[in-house]
C-alpha atoms as a PDB file:
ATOM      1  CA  UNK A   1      56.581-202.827 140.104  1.00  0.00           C
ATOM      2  CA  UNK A   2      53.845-202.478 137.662  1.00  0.00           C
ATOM      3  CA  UNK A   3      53.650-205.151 134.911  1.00  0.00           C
ATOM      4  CA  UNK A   4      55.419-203.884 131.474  1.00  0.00           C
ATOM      5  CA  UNK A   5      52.012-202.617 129.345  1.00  0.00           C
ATOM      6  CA  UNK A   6      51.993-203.854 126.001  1.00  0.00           C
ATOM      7  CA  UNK A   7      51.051-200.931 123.052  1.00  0.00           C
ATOM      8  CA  UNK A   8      49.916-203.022 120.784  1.00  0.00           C
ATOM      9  CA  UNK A   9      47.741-205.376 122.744  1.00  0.00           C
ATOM     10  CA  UNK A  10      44.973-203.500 121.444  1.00  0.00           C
ATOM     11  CA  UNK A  11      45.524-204.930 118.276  1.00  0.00           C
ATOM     12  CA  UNK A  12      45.585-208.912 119.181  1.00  0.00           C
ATOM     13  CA  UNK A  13      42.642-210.591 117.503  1.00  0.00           C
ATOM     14  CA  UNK A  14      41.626-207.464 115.046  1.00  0.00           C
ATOM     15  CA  UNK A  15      42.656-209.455 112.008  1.00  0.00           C
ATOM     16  CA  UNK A  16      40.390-212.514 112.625  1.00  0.00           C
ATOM     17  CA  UNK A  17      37.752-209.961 112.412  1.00  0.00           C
ATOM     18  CA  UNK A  18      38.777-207.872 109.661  1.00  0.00           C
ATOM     19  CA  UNK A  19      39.191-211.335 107.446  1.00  0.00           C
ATOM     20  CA  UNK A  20      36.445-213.302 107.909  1.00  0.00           C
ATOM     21  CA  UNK A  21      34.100-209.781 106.758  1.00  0.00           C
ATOM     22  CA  UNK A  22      36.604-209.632 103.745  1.00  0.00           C
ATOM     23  CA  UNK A  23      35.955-212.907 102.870  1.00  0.00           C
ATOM     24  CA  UNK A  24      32.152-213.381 103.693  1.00  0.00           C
ATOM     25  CA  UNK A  25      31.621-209.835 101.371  1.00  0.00           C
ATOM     26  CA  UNK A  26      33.782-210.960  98.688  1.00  0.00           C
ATOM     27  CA  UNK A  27      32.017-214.229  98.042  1.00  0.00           C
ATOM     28  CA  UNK A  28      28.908-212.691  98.642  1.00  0.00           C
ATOM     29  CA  UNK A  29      29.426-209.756  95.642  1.00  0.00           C
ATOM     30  CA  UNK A  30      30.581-212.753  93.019  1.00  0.00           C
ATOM     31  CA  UNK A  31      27.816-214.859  93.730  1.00  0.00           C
ATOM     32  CA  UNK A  32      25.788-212.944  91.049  1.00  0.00           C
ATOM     33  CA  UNK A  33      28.421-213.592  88.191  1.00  0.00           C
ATOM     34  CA  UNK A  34      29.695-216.980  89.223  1.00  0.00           C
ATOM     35  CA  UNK A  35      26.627-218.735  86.556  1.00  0.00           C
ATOM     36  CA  UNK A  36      28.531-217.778  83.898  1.00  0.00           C
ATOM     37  CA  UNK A  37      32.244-217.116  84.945  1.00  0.00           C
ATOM     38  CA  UNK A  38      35.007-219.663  85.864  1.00  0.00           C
ATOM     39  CA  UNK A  39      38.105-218.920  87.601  1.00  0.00           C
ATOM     40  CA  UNK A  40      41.544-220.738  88.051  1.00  0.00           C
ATOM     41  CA  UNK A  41      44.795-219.564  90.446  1.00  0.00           C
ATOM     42  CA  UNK A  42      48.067-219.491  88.517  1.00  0.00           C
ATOM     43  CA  UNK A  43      51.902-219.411  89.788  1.00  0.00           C
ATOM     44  CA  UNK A  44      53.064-218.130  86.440  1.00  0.00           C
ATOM     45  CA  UNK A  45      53.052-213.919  84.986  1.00  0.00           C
ATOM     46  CA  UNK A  46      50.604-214.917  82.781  1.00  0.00           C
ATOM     47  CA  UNK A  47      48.094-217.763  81.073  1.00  0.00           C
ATOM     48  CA  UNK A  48      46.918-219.048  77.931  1.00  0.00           C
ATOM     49  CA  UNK A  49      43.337-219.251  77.869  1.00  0.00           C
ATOM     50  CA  UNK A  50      42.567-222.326  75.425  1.00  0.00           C
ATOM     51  CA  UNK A  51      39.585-221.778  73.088  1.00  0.00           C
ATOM     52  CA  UNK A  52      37.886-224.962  71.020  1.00  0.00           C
ATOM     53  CA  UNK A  53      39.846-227.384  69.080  1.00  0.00           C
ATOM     54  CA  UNK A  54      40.057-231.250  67.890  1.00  0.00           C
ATOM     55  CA  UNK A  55      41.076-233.413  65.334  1.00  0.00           C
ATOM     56  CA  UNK A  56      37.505-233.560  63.597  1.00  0.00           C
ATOM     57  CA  UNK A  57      35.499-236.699  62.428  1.00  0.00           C
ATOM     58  CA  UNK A  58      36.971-240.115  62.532  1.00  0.00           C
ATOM     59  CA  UNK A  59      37.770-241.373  58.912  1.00  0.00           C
ATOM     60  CA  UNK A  60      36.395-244.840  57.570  1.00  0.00           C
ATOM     61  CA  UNK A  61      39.165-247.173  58.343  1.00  0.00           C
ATOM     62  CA  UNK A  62      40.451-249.588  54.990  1.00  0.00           C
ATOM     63  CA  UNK A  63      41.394-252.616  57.713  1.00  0.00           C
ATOM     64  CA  UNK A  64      44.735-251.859  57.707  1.00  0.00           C
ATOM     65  CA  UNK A  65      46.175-248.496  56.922  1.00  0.00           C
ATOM     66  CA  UNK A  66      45.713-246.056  59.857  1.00  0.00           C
ATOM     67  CA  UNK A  67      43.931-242.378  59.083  1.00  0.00           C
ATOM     68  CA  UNK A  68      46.901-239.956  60.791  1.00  0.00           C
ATOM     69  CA  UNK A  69      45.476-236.668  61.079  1.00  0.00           C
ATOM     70  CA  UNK A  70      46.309-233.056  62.451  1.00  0.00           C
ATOM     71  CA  UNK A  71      44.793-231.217  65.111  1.00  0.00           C
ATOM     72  CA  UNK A  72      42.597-228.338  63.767  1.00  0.00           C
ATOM     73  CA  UNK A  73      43.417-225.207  66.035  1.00  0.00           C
ATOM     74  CA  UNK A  74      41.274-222.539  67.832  1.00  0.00           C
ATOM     75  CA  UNK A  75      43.041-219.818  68.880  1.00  0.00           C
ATOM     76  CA  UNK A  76      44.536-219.369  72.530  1.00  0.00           C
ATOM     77  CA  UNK A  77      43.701-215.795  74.097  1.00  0.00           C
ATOM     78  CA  UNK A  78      47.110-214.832  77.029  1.00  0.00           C
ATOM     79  CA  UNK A  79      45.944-213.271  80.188  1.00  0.00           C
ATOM     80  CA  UNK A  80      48.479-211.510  82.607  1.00  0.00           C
ATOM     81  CA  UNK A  81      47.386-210.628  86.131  1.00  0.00           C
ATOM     82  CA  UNK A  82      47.970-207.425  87.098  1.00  0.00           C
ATOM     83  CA  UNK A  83      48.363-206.044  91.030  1.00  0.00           C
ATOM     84  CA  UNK A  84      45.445-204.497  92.772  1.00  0.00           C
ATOM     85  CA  UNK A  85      45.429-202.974  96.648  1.00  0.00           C
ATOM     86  CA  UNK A  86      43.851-200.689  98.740  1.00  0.00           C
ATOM     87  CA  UNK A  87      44.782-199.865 102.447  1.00  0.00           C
ATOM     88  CA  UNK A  88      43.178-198.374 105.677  1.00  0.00           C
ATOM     89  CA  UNK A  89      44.549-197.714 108.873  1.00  0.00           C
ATOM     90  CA  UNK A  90      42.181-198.395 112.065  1.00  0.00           C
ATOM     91  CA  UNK A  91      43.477-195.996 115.487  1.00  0.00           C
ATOM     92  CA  UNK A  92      43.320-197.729 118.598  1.00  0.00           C
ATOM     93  CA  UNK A  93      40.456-195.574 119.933  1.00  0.00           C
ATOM     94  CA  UNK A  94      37.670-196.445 117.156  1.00  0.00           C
ATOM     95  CA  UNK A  95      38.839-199.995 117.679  1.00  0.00           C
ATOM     96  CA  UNK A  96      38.664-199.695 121.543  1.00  0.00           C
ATOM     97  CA  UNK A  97      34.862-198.084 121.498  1.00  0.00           C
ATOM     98  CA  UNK A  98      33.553-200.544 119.306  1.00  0.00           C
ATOM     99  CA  UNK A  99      36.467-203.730 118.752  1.00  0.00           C
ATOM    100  CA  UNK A 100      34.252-206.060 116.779  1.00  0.00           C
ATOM    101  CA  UNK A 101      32.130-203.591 115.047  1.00  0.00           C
ATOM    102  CA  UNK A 102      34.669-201.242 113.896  1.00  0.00           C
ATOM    103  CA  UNK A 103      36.744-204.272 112.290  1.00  0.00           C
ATOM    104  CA  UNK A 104      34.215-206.409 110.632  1.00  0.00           C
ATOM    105  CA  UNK A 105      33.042-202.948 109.268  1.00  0.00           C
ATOM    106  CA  UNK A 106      36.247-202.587 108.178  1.00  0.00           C
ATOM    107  CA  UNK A 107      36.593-205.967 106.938  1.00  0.00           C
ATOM    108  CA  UNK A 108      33.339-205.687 104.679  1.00  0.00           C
ATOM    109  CA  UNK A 109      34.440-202.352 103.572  1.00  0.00           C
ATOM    110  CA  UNK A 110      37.978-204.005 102.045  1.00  0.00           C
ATOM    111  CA  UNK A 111      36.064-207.026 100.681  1.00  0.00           C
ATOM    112  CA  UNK A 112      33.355-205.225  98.784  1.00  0.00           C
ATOM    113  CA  UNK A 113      36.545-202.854  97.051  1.00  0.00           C
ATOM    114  CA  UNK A 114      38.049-206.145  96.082  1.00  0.00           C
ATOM    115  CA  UNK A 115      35.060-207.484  94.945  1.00  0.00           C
ATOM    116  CA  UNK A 116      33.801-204.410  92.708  1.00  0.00           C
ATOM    117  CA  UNK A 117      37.381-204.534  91.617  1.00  0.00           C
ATOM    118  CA  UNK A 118      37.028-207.649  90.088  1.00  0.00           C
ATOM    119  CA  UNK A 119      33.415-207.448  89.201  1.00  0.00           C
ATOM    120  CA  UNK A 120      33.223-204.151  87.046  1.00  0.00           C
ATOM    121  CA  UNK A 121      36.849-205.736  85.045  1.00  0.00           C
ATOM    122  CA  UNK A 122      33.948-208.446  84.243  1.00  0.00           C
ATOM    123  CA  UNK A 123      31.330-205.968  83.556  1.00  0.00           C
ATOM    124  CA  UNK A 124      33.946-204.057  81.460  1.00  0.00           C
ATOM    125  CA  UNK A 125      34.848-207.512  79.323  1.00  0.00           C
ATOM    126  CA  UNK A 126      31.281-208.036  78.341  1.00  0.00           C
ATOM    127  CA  UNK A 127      30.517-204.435  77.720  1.00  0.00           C
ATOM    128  CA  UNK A 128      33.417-204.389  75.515  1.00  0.00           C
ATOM    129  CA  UNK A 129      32.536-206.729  73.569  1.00  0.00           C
ATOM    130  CA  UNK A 130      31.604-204.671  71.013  1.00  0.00           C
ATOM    131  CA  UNK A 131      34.541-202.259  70.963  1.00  0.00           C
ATOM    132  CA  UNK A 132      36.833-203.881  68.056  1.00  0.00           C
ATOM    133  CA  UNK A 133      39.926-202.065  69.703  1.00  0.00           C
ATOM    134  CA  UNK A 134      39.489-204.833  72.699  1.00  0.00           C
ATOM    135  CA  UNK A 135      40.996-207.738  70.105  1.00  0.00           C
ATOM    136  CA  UNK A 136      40.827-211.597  71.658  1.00  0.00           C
ATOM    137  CA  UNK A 137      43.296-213.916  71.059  1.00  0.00           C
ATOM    138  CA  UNK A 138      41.369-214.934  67.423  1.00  0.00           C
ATOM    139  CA  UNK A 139      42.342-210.967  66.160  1.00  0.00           C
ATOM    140  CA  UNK A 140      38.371-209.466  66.593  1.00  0.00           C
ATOM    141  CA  UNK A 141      36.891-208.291  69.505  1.00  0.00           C
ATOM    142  CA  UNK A 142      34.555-210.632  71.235  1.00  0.00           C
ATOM    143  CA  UNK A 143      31.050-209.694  69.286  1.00  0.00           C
ATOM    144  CA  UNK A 144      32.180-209.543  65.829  1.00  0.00           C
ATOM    145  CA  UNK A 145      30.537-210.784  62.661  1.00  0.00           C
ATOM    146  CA  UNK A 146      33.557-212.234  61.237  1.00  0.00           C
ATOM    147  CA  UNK A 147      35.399-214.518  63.698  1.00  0.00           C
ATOM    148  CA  UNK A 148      37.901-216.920  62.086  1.00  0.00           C
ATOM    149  CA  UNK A 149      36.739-220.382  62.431  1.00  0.00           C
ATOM    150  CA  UNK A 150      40.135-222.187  63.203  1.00  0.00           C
ATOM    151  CA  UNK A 151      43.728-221.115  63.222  1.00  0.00           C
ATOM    152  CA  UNK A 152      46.863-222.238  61.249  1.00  0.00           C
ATOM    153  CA  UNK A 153      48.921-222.190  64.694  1.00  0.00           C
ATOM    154  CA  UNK A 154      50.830-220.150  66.075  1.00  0.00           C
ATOM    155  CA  UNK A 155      53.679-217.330  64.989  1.00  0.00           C
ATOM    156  CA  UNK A 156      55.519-217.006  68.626  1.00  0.00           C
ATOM    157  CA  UNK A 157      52.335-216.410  70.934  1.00  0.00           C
ATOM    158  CA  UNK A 158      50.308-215.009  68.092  1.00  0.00           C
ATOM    159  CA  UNK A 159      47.430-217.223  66.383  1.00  0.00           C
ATOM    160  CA  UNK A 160      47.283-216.899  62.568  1.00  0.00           C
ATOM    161  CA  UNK A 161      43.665-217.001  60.931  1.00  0.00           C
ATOM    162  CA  UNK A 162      42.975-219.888  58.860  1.00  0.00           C
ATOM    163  CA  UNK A 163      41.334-217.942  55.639  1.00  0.00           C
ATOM    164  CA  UNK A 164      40.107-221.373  53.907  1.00  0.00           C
ATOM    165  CA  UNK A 165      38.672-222.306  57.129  1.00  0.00           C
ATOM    166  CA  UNK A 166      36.138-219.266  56.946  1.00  0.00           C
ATOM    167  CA  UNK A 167      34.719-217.342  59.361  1.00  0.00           C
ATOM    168  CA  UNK A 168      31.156-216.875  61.828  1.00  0.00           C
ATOM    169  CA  UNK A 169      29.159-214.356  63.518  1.00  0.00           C
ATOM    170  CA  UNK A 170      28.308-214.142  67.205  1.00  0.00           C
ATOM    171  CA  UNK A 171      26.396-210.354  66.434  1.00  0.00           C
ATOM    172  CA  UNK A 172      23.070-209.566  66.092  1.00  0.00           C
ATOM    173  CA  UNK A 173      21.102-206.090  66.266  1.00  0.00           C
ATOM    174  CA  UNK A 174      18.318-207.211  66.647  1.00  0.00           C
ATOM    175  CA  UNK A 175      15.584-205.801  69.654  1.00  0.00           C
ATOM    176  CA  UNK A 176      15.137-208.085  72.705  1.00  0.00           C
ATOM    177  CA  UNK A 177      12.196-210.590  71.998  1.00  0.00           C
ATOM    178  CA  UNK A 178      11.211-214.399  72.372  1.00  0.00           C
ATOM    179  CA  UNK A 179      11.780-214.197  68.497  1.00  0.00           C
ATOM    180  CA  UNK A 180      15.022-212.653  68.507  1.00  0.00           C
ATOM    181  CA  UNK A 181      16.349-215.379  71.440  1.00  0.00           C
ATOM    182  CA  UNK A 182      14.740-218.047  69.493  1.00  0.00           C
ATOM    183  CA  UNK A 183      16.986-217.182  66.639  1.00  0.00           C
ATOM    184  CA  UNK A 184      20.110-216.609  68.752  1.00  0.00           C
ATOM    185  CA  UNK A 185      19.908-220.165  69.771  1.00  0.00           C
ATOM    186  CA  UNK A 186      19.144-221.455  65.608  1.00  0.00           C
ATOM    187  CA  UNK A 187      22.217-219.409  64.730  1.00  0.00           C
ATOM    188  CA  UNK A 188      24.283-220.761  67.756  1.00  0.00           C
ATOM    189  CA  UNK A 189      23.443-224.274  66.388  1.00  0.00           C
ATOM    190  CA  UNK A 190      24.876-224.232  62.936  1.00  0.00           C
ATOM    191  CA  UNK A 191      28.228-222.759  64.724  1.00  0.00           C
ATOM    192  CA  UNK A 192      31.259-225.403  63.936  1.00  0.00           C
ATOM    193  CA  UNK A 193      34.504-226.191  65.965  1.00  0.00           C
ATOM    194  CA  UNK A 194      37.777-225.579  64.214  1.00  0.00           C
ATOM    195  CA  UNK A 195      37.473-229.181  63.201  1.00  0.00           C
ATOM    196  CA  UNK A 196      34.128-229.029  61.628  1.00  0.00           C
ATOM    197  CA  UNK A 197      32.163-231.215  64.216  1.00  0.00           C
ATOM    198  CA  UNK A 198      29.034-229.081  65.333  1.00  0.00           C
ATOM    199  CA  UNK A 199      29.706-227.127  68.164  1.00  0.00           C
ATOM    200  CA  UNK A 200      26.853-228.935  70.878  1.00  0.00           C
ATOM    201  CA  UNK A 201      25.918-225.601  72.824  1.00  0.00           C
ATOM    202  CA  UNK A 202      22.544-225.051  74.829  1.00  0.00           C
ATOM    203  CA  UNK A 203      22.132-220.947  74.900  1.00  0.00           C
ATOM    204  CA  UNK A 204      20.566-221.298  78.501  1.00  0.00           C
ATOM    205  CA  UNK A 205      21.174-218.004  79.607  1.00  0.00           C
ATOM    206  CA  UNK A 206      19.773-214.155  78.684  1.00  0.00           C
ATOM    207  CA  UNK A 207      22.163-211.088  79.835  1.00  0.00           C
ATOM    208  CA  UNK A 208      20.622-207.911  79.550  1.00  0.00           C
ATOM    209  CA  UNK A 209      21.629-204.629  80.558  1.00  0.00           C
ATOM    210  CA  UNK A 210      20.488-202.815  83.385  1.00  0.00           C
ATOM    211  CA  UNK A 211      17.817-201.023  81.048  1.00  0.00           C
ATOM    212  CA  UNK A 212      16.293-204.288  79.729  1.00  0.00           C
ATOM    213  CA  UNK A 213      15.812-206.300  83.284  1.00  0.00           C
ATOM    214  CA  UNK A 214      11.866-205.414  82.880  1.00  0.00           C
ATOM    215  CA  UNK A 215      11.853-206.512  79.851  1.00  0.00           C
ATOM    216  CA  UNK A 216      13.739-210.168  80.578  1.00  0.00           C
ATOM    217  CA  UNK A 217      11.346-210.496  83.780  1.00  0.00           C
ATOM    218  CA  UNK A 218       8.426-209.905  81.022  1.00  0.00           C
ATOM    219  CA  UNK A 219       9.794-212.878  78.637  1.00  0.00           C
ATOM    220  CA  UNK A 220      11.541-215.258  81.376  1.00  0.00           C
ATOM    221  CA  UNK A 221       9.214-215.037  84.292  1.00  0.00           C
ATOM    222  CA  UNK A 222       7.019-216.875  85.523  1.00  0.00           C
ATOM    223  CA  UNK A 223       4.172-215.200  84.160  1.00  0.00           C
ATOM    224  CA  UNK A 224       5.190-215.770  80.874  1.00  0.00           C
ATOM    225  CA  UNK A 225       4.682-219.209  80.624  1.00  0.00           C
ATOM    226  CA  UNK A 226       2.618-218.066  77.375  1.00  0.00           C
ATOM    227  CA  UNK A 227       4.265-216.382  74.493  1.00  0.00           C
ATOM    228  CA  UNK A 228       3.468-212.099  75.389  1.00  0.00           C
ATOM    229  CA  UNK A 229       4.485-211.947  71.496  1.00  0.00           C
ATOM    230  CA  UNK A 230       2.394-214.920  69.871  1.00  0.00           C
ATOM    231  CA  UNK A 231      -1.044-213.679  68.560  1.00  0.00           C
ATOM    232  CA  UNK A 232      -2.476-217.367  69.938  1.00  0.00           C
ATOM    233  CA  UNK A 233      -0.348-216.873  73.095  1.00  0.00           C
ATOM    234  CA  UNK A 234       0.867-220.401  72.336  1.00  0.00           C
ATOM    235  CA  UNK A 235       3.743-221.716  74.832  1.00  0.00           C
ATOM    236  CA  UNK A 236       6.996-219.358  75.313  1.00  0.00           C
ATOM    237  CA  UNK A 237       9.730-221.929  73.961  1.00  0.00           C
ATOM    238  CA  UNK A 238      12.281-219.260  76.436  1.00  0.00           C
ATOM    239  CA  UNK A 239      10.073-219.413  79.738  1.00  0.00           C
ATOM    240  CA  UNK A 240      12.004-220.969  82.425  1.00  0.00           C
ATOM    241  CA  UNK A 241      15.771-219.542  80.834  1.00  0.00           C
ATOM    242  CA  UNK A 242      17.583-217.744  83.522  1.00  0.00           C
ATOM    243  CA  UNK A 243      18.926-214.217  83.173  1.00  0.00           C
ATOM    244  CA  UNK A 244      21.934-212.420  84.540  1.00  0.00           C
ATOM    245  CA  UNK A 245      21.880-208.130  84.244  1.00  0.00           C
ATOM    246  CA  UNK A 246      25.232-206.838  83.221  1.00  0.00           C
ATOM    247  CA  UNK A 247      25.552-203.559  84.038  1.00  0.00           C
ATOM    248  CA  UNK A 248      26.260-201.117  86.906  1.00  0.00           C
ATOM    249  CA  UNK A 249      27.476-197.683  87.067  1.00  0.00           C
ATOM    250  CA  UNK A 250      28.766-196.646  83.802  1.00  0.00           C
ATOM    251  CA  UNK A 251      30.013-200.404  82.903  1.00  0.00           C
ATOM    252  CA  UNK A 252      28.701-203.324  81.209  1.00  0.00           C
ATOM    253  CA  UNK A 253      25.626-203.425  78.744  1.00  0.00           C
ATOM    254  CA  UNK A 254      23.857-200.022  78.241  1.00  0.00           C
ATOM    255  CA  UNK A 255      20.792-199.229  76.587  1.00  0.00           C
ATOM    256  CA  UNK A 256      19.314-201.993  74.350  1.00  0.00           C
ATOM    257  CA  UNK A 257      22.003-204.328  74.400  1.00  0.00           C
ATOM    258  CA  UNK A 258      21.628-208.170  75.397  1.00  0.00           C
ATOM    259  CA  UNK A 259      23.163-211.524  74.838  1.00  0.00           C
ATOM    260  CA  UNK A 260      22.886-214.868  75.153  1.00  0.00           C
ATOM    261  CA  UNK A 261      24.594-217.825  76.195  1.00  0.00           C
ATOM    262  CA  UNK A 262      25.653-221.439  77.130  1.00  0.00           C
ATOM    263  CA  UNK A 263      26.696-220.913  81.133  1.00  0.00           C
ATOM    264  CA  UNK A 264      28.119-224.280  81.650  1.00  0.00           C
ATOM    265  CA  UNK A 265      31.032-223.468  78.094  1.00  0.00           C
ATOM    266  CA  UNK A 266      31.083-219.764  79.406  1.00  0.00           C
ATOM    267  CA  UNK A 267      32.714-220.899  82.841  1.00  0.00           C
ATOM    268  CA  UNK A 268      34.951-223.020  81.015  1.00  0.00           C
ATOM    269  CA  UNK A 269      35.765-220.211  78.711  1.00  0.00           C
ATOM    270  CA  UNK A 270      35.152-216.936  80.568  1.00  0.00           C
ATOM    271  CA  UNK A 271      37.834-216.809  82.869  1.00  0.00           C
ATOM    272  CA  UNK A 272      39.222-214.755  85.855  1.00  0.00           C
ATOM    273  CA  UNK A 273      42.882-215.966  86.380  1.00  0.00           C
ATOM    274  CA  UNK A 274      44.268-215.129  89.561  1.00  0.00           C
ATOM    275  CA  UNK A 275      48.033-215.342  90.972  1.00  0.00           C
ATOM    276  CA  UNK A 276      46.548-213.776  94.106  1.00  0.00           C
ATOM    277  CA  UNK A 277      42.713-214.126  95.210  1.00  0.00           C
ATOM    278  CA  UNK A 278      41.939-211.047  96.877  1.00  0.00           C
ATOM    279  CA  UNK A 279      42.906-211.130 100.470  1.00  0.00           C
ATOM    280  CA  UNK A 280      43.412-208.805 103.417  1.00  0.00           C
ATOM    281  CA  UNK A 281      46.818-208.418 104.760  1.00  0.00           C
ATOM    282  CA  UNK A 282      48.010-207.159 107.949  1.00  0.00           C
ATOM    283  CA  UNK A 283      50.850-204.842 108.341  1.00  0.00           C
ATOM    284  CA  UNK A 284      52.952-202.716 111.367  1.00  0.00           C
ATOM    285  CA  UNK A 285      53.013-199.983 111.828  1.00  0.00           C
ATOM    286  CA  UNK A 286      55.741-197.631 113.475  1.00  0.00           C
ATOM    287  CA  UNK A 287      53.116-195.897 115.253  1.00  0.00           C
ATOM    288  CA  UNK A 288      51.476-197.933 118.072  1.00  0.00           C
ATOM    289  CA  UNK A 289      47.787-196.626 117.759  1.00  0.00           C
ATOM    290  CA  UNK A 290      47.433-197.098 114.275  1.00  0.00           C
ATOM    291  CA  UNK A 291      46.871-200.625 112.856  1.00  0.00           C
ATOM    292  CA  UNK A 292      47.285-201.133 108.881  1.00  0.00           C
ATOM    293  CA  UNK A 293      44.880-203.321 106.987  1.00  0.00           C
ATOM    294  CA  UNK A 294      45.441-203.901 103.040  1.00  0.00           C
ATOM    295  CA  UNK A 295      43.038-205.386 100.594  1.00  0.00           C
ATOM    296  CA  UNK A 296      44.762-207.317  97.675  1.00  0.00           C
ATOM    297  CA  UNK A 297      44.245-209.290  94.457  1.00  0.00           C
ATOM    298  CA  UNK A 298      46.707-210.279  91.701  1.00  0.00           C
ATOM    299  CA  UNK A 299      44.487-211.129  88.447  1.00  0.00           C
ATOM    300  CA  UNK A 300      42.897-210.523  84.999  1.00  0.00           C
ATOM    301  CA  UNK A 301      40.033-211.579  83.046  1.00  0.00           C
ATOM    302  CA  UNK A 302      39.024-212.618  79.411  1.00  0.00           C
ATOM    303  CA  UNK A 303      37.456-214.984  77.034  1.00  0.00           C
ATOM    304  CA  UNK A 304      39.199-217.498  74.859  1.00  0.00           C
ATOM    305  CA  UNK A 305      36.132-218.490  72.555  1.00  0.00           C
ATOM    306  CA  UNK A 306      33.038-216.700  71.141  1.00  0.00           C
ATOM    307  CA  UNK A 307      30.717-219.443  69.800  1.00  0.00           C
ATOM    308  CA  UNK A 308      29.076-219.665  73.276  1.00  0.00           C
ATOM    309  CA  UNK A 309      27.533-216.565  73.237  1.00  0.00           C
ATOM    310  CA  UNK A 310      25.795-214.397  70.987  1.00  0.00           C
ATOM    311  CA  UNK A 311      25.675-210.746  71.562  1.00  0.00           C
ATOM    312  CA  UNK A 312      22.952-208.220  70.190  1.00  0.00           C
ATOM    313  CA  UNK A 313      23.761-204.338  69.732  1.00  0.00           C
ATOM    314  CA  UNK A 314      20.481-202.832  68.253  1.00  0.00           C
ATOM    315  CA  UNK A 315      20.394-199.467  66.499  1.00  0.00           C
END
């Protein structure tokens, strides 16, 4: 008697293959944003996202009366994940003709959706930035020219503005120039925490749109180790500073827009929250010569401060 045949032996080992392209194409897309971008897994529906706040300068001290103070409050921004997936179905045949091929095509196919899934939600965020519909959790939308300074607490999960506390800017229109970073960087200097201590920042970082990369390589690189600008071509005080292009498709910076930033406070306080990294999942089918591979990620992203970056929208 012949042995029993097994209909789905076909499909023993496909997964290690589909994976480890998932994985290796995923990391490979968010390389590019991970500079300026932190990330953290939750078990929870959702996340408070913890901007700057402290209890402010230490008070002289009489020798025996202790100086009990208050915690000055930033303003906490809530991030919910939300479900993501995409699915394909691989027929024993294709797999048969070309096993290891066909999957870790397959594999890189899923990972790059998940990762351009994630990635243009990013490149949405920034580009938004200017769109005061898309509020953060301080009531403005992320480039605004009046951002509250500190909050009075909470109401529930909503922060209320402290008016006596005043407000900042983060926006600029001005054109992209060593000048105009220069002054980014002067005006990101005088910014204050909710408490009133200076806010220690270094604006590190230039992200231009896709329109403006020329430009950047012009000012940044390392041909510009003398000022293009300066009539003297004296040093560039911004040669060496990195820069990140934020743009792709539709999303993201268009046109003239830029901004700059502090990438080690922008990890800390750009965030993608997860309750799922994206994964690839295996699944049965009822029909023995197909084989069912789903892509999946459980997240959101957003910003919970805006004193470590300074965005520019020209006319």
């Amino acid at each position: 008697m012949n042995p029993t045949v097994n209909p789905s032996a076909w499909k023993i080992d496909n997964y290690k293959f589909v994976e480890k392209a998932f994985d290796l194409t995923y990391a490979d897309r968010m390389n590019k944003l991970a500079p300026i971008l932190g990330d953290r897994t939750i078990k929870s529906i959702d996340m408070q996202l913890t901007g700057s706040g402290g209890y402010g300068e230490l008070q002289p001290y009489d020798g025996n009366n202790l100086n009990m103070v208050e915690k000055h409050r930033g303003f906490n921004t809530i991030l919910t994940p939300q479900e993501f997936s995409s699915s394909v179905a691989l027929g024993r045949k294709q797999v048969l003709i070309d096993k290891s091929g066909e999957c870790r095509k397959t594999g890189a196919v899923l990972g790059n959706a998940a990762a351009m899934t994630v990635y243009l939600h990013v490149l949405r965020t920034i580009g938004g930035a200017f769109n005061e519909e898309k509020k953060g959790g301080d009531g403005v939308s992320w480039a605004n020219a009046a951002h509250p300074v500190a909050s009075k607490g909470s109401e529930g999960r909503t922060f209320v503005a402290d008016e006596e506390a005043g407000t900042f800017s983060n926006l600029m229109t001005a054109t992209l120039s060593v000048s105009a970073i220069t002054d980014a960087q002067s005006k990101a200097n005088r910014f204050v925490t909710p408490d009133g201590l200076p806010f220690l920042c270094e604006m590190d970082t230039l992200l231009v749109s896709p329109e403006l990369e020329a430009t950047a390589k012009k000012l940044l690189g390392d041909d510009a180790r003398l000022d293009p600008e300066s009539a003297n071509h004296g040093a560039n005080p911004v040669h060496g500073m990195k820069y990140i292009v934020i743009g792709g498709g539709s999303d993201g910076f268009t046109g003239k827009q830029w901004a700059v930033c502090d990438r080690r406070l922008m990890k800390e306080l750009f965030m993608i929250v997860y309750n799922t990294r994206p994964e690839v999942l295996e699944s049965e089918l009822d029909n023995p010569l197909k084989q069912l591979f789903t892509a999946y990620a459980d997240f959101a992203v957003g910003w919970g401060d805006a004193r470590q970056i300074i965005f520019s929208n020209p006319n």
